[in-house]
N, C-alpha and C. Protein backbone atom coordinates (compact mmCIF):
# COMPACT_ATOMS: atom_id res chain seq x y z
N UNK A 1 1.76 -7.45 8.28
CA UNK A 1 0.94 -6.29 8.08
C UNK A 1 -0.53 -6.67 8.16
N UNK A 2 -1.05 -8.06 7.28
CA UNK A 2 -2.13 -8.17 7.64
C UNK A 2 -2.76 -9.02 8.72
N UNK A 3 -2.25 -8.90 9.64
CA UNK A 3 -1.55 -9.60 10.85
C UNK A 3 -2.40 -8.67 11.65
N UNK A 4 -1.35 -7.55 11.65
CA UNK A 4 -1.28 -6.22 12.43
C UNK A 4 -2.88 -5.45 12.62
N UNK A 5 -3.15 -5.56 11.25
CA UNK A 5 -4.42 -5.16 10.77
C UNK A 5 -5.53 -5.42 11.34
N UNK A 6 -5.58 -6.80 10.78
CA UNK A 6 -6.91 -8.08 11.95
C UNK A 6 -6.78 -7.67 13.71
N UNK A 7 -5.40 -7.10 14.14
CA UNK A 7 -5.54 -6.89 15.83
C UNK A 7 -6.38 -5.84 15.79
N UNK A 8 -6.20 -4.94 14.57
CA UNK A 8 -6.70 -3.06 15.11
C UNK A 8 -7.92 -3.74 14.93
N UNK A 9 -8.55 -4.26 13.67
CA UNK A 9 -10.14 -4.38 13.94
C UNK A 9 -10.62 -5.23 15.52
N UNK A 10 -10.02 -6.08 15.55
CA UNK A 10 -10.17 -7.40 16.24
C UNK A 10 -10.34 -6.04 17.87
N UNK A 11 -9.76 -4.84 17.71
CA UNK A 11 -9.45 -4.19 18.89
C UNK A 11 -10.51 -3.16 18.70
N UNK A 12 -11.51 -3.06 17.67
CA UNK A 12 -12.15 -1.89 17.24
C UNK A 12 -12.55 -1.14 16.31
N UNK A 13 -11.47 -1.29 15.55
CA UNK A 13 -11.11 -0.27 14.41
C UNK A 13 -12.06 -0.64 13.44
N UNK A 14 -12.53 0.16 12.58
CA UNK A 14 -13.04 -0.43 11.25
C UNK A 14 -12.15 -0.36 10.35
N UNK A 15 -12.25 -1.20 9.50
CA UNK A 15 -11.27 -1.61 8.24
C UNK A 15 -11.05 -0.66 7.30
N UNK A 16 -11.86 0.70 7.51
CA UNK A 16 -11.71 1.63 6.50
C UNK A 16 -11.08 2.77 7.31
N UNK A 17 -10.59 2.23 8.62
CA UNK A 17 -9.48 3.23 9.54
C UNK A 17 -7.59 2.78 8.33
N UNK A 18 -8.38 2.07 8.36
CA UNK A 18 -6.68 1.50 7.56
C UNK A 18 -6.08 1.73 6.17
N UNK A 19 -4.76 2.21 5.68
CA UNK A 19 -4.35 1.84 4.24
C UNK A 19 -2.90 1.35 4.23
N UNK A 20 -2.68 0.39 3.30
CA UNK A 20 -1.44 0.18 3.00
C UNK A 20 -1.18 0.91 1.57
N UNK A 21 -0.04 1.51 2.10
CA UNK A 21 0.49 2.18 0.78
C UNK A 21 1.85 1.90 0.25
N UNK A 22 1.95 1.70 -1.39
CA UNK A 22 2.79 1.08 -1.98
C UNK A 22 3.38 1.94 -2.83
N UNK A 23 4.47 1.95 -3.24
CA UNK A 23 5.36 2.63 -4.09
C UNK A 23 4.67 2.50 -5.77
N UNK A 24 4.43 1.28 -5.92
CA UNK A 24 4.56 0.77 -6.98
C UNK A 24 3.09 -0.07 -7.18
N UNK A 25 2.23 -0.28 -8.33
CA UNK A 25 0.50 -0.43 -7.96
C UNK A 25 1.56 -1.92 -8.14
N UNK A 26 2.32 -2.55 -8.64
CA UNK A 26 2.69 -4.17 -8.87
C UNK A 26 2.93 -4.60 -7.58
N UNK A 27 3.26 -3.96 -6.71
CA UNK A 27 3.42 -4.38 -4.97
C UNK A 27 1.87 -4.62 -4.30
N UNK A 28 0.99 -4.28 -4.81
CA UNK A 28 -0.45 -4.33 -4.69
C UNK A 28 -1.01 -5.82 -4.18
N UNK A 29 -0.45 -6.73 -5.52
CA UNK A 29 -1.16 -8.36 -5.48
C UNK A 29 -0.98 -8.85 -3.88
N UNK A 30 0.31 -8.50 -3.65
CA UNK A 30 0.39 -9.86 -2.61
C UNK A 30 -0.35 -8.69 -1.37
N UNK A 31 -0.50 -7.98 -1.09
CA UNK A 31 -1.40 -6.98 -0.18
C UNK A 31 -2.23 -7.55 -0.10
N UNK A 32 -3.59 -7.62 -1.30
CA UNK A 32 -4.61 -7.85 -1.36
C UNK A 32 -4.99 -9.80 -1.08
N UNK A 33 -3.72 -10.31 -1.44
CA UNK A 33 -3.75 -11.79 -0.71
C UNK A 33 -4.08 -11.98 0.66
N UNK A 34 -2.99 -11.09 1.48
CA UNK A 34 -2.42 -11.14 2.71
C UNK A 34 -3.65 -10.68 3.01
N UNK A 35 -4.76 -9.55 3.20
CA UNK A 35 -6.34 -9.27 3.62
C UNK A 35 -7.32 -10.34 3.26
N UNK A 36 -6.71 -10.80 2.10
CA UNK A 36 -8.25 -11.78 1.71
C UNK A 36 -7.80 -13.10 2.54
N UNK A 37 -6.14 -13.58 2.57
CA UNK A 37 -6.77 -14.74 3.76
C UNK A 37 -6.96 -14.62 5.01
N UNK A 38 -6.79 -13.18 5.54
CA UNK A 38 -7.20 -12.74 6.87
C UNK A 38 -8.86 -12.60 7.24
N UNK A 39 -9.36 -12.59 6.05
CA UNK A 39 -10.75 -12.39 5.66
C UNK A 39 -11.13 -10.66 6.12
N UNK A 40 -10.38 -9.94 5.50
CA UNK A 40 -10.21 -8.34 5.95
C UNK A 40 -10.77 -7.84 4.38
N UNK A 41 -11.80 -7.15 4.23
CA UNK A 41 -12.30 -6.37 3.20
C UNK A 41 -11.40 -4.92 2.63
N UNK A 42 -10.94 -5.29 1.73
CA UNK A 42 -10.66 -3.96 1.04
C UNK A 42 -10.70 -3.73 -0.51
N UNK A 43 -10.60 -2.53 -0.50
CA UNK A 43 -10.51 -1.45 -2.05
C UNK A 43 -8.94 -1.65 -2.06
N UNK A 44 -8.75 -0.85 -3.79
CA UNK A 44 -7.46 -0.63 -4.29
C UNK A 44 -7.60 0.50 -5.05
N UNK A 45 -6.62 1.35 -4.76
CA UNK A 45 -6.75 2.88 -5.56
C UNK A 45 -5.52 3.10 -6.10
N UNK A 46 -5.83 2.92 -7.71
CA UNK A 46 -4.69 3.17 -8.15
C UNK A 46 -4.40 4.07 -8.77
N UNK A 47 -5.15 5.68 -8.68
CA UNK A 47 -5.10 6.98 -9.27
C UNK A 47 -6.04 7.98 -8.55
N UNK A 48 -5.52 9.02 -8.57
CA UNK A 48 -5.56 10.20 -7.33
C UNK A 48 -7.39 10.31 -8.02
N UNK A 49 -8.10 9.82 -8.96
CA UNK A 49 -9.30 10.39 -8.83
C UNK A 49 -9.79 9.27 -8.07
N UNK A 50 -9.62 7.75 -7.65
CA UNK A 50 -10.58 7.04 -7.08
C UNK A 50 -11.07 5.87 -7.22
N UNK A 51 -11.05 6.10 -8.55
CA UNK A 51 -11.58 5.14 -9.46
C UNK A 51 -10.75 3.64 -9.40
N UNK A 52 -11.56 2.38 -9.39
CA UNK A 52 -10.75 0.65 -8.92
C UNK A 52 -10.75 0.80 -10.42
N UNK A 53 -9.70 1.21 -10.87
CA UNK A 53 -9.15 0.68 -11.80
C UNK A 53 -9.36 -0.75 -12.96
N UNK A 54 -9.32 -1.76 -11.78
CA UNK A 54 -9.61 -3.04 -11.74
C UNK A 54 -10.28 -3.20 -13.51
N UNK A 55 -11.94 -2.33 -12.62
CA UNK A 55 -12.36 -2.47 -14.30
C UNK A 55 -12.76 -2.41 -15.24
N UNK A 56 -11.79 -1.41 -15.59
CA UNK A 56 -10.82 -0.88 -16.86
C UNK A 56 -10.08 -1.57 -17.51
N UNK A 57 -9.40 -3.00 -16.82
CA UNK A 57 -8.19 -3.64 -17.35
C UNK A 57 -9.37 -4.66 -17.93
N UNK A 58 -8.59 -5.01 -19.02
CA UNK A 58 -9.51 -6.13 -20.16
C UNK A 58 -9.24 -7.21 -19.65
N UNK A 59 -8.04 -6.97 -19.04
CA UNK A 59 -7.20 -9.09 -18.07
C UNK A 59 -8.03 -9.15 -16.97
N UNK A 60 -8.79 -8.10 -16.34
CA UNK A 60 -9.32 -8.85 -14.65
C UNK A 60 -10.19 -9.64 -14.88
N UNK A 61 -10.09 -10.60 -14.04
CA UNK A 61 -11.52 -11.71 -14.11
C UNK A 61 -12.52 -10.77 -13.57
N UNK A 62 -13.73 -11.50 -14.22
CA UNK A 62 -15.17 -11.13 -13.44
C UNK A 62 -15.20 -11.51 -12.14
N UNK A 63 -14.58 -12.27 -11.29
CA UNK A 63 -14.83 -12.18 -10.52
C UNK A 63 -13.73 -10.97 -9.49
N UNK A 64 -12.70 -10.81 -10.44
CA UNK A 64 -11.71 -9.74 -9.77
C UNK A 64 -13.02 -8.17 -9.71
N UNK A 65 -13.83 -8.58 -10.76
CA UNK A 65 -14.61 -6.84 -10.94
C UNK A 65 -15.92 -7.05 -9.90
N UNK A 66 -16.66 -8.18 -9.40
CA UNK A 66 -17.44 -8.46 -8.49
C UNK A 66 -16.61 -7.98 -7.35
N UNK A 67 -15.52 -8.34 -6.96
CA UNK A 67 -15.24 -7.81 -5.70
C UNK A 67 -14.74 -6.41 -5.23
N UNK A 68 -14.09 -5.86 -6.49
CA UNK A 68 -14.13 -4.50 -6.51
C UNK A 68 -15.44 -3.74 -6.45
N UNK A 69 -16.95 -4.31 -6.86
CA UNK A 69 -17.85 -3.44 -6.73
C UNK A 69 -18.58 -4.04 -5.35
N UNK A 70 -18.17 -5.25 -5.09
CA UNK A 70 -18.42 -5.54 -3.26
C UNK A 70 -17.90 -4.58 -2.45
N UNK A 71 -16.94 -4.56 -2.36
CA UNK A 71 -15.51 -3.57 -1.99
C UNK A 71 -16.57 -2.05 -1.95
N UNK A 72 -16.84 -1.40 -2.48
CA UNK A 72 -17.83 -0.17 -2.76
C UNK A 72 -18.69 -0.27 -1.75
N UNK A 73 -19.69 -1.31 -1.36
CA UNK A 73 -20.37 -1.61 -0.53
C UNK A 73 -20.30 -1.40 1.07
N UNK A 74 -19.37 -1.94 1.25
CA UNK A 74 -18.88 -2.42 2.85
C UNK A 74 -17.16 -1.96 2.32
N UNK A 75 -16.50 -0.76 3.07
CA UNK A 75 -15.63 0.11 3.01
C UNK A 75 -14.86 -0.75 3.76
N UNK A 76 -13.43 -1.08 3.08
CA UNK A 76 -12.24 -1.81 3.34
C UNK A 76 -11.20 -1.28 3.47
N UNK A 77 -10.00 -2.35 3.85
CA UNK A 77 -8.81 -1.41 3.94
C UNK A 77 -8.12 -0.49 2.66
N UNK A 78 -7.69 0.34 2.36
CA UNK A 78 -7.61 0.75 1.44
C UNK A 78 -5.93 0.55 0.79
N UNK A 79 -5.79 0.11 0.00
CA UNK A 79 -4.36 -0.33 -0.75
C UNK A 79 -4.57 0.23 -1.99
N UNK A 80 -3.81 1.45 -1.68
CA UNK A 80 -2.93 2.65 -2.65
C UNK A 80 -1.83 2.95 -2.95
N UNK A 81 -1.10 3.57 -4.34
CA UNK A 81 -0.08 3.42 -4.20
C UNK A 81 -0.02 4.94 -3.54
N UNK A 82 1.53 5.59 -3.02
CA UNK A 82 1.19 6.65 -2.55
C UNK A 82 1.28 7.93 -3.32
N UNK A 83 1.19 8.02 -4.38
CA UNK A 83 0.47 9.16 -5.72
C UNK A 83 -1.01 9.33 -5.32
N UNK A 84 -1.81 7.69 -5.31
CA UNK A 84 -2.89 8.09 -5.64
C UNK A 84 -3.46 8.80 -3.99
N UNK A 85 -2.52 8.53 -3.01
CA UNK A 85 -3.22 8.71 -1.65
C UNK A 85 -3.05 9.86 -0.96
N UNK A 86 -2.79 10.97 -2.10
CA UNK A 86 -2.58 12.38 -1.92
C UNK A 86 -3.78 12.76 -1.12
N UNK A 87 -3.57 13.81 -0.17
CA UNK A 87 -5.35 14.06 0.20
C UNK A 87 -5.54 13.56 1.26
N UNK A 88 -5.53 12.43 1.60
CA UNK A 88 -6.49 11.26 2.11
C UNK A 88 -5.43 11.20 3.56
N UNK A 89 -6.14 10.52 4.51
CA UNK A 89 -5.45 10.58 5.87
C UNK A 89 -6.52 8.97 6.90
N UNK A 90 -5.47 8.39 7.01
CA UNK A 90 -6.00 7.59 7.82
C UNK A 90 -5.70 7.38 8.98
N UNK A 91 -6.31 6.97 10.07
CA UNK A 91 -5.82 6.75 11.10
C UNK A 91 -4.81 5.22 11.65
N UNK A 92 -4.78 4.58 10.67
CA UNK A 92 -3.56 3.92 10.78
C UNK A 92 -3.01 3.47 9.44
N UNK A 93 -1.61 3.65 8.87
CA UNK A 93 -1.38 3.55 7.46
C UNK A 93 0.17 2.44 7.77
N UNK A 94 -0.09 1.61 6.67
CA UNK A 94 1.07 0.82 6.39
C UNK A 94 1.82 1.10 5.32
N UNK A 95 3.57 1.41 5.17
CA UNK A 95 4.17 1.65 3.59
C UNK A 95 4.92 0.43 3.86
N UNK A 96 4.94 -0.32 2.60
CA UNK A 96 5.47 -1.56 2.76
C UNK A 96 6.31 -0.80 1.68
N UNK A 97 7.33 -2.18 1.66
CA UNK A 97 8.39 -1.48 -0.08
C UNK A 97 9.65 -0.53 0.82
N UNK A 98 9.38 -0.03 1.81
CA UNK A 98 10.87 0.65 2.04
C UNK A 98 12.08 0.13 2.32
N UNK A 99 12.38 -0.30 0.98
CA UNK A 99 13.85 -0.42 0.59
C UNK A 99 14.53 0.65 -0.15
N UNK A 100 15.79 0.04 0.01
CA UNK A 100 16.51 1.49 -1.10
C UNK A 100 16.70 0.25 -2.63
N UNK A 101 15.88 0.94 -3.45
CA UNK A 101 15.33 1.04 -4.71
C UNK A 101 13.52 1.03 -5.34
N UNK A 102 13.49 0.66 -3.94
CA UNK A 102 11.68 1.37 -4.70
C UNK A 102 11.89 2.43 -3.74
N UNK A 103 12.12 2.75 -2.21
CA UNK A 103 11.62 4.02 -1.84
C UNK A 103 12.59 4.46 -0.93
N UNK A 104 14.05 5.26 -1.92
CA UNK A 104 13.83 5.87 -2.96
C UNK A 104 13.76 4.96 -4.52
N UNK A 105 12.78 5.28 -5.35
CA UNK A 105 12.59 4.59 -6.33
C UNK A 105 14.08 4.45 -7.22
N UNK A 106 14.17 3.51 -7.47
CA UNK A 106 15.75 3.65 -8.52
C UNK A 106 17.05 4.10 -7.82
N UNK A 107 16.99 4.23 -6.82
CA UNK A 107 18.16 4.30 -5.52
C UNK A 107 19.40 6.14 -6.53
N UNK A 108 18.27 6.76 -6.39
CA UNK A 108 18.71 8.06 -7.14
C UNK A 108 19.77 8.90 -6.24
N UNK A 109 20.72 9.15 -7.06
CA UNK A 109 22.11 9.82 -6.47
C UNK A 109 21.41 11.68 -6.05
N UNK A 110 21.97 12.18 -5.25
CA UNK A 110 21.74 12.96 -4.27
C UNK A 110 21.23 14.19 -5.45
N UNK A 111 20.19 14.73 -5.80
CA UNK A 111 19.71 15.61 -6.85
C UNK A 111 18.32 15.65 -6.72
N UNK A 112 17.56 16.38 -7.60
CA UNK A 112 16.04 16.23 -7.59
C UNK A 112 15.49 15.41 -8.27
N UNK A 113 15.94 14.12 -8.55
CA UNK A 113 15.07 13.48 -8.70
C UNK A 113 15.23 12.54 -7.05
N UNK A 114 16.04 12.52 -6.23
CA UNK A 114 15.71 12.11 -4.76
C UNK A 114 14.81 13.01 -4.04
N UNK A 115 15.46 14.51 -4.59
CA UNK A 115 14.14 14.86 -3.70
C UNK A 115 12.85 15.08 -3.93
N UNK A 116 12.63 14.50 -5.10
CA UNK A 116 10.95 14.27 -5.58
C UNK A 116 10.88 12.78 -4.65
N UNK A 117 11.73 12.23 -4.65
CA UNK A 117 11.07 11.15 -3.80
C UNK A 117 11.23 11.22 -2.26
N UNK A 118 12.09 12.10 -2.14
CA UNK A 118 11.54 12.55 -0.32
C UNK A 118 10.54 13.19 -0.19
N UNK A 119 9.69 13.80 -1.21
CA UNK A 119 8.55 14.34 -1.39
C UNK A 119 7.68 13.37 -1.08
N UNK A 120 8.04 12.42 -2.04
CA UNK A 120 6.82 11.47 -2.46
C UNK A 120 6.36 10.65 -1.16
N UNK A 121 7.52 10.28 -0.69
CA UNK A 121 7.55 9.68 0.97
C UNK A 121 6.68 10.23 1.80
N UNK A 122 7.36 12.02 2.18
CA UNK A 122 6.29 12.65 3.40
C UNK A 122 4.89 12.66 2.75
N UNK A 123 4.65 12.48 1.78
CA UNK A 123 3.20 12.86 1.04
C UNK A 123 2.66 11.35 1.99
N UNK A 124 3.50 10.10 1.76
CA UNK A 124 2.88 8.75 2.62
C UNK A 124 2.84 8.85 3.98
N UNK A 125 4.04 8.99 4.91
CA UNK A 125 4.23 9.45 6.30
C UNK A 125 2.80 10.49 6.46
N UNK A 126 2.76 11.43 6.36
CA UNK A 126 1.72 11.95 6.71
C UNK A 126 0.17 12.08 5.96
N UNK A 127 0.20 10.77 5.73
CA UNK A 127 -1.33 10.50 5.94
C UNK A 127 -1.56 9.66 6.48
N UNK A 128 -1.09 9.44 7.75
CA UNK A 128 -1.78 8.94 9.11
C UNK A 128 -1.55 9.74 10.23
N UNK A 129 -3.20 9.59 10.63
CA UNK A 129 -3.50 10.08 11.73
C UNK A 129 -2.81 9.34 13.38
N UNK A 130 -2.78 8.29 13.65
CA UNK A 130 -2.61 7.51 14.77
C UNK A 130 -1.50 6.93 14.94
N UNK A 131 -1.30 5.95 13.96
CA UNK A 131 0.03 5.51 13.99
C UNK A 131 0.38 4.97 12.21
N UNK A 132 1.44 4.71 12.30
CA UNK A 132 2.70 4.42 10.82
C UNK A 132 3.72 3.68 11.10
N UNK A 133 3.26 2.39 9.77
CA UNK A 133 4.03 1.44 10.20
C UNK A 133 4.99 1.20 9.22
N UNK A 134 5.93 0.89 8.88
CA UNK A 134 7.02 0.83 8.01
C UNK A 134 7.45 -0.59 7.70
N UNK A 135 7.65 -0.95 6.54
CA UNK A 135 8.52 -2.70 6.81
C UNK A 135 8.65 -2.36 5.16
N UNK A 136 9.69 -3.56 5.33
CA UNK A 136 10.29 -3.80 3.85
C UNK A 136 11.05 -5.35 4.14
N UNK A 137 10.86 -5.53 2.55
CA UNK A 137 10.98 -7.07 2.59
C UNK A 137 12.90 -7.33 2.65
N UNK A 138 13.32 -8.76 2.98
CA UNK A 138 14.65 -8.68 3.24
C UNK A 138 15.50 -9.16 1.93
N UNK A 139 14.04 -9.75 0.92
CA UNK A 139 14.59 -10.61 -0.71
C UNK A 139 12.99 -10.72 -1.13
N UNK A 140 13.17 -10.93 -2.47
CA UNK A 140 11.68 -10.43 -3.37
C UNK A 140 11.01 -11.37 -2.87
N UNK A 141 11.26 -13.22 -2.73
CA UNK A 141 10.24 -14.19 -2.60
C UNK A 141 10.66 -14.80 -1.12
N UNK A 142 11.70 -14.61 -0.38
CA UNK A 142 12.46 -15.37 0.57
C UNK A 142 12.95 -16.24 0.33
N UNK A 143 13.27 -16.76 -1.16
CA UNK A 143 14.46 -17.62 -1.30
C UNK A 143 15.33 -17.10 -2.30
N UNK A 144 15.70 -15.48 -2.51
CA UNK A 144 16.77 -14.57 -3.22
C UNK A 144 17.74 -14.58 -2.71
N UNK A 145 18.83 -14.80 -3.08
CA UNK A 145 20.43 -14.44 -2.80
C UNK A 145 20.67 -13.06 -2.50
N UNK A 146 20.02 -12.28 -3.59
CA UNK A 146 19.89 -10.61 -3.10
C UNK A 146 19.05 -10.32 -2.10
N UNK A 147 20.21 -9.77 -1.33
CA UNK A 147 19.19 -9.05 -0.32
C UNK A 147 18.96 -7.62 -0.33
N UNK A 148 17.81 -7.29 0.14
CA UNK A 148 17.30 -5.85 0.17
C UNK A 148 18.14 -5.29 1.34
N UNK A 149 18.11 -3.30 0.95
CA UNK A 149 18.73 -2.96 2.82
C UNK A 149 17.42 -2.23 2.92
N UNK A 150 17.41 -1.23 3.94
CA UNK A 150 16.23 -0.52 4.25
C UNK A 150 16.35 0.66 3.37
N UNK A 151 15.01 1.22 3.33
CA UNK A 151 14.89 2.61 2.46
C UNK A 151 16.49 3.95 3.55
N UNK A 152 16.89 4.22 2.93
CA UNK A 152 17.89 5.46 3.00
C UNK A 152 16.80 6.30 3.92
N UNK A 153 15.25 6.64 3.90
CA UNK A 153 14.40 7.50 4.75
C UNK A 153 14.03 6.79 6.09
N UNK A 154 14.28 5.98 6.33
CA UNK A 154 13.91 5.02 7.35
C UNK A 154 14.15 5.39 8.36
């Protein structure tokens, strides 16, 4: 994904054409790895008003809250979960996490609480403008016995 990313700029794009969006804000960390050793600038939105969260939390380092108010500066990729990315539309969006148990969250038997999460899905699918990219991991670290299957929406 942040692979993918570095081509669109590397091809044009500015970094604030982009979001990866996550089910879950704990799917967040390794996102924000995968950009920072690409050397790709981004924000993290973890609630529909906007606000980096970041810092608010009493655990972030100072230097986690320096780069969130760098981040403000020079407009990055944006890594949201997809609650907070109601609204918003990019021209190229990544949902990582589509497996069946985060998306659909809790692998929910055929009722409304699935279809709050087929909700929750098209709310991600369509906020991109250009293109939408999909992936999900195959085991949590790549050395799990459990394996993941794909999201049931896939």
């Amino acid at each position: 994904m942040a692979k993918r990313i570095a081509q669109f700029i590397a091809e044009g794009a500015k970094p604030s054409d982009c979001a990866v969006l996550t089910r879950l804000n704990a799917q967040q960390q390794v996102v924000c790895k995968a950009l920072k050793d690409q050397g790709i600038p981004y924000r993290t939105r973890h609630d529909a008003s906007g606000q980096d969260t970041v810092l608010e939390d009493d655990n972030a380092s100072r230097r986690e809250a320096l780069e969130v108010l760098a981040s403000r500066r020079e407009p990055g990729v944006t890594i949201s979960s997809i609650h907070a990315a109601k609204g918003l539309e990019f021209k190229h969006v990544f949902i990582i996490g589509c497996s069946e148990g985060l998306l659909p969250y809790g692998s929910p038997a055929p009722g409304e609480a699935l279809e709050e999460e087929r909700r929750l899905f098209y709310v991600a699918v369509t906020r991109a403008e250009d293109s939408l990219h999909l992936s999900y991991a195959r085991s949590k670290d790549g050395t799990s016995t459990f394996s993941r299957a794909p999201s049931r929406f896939w």
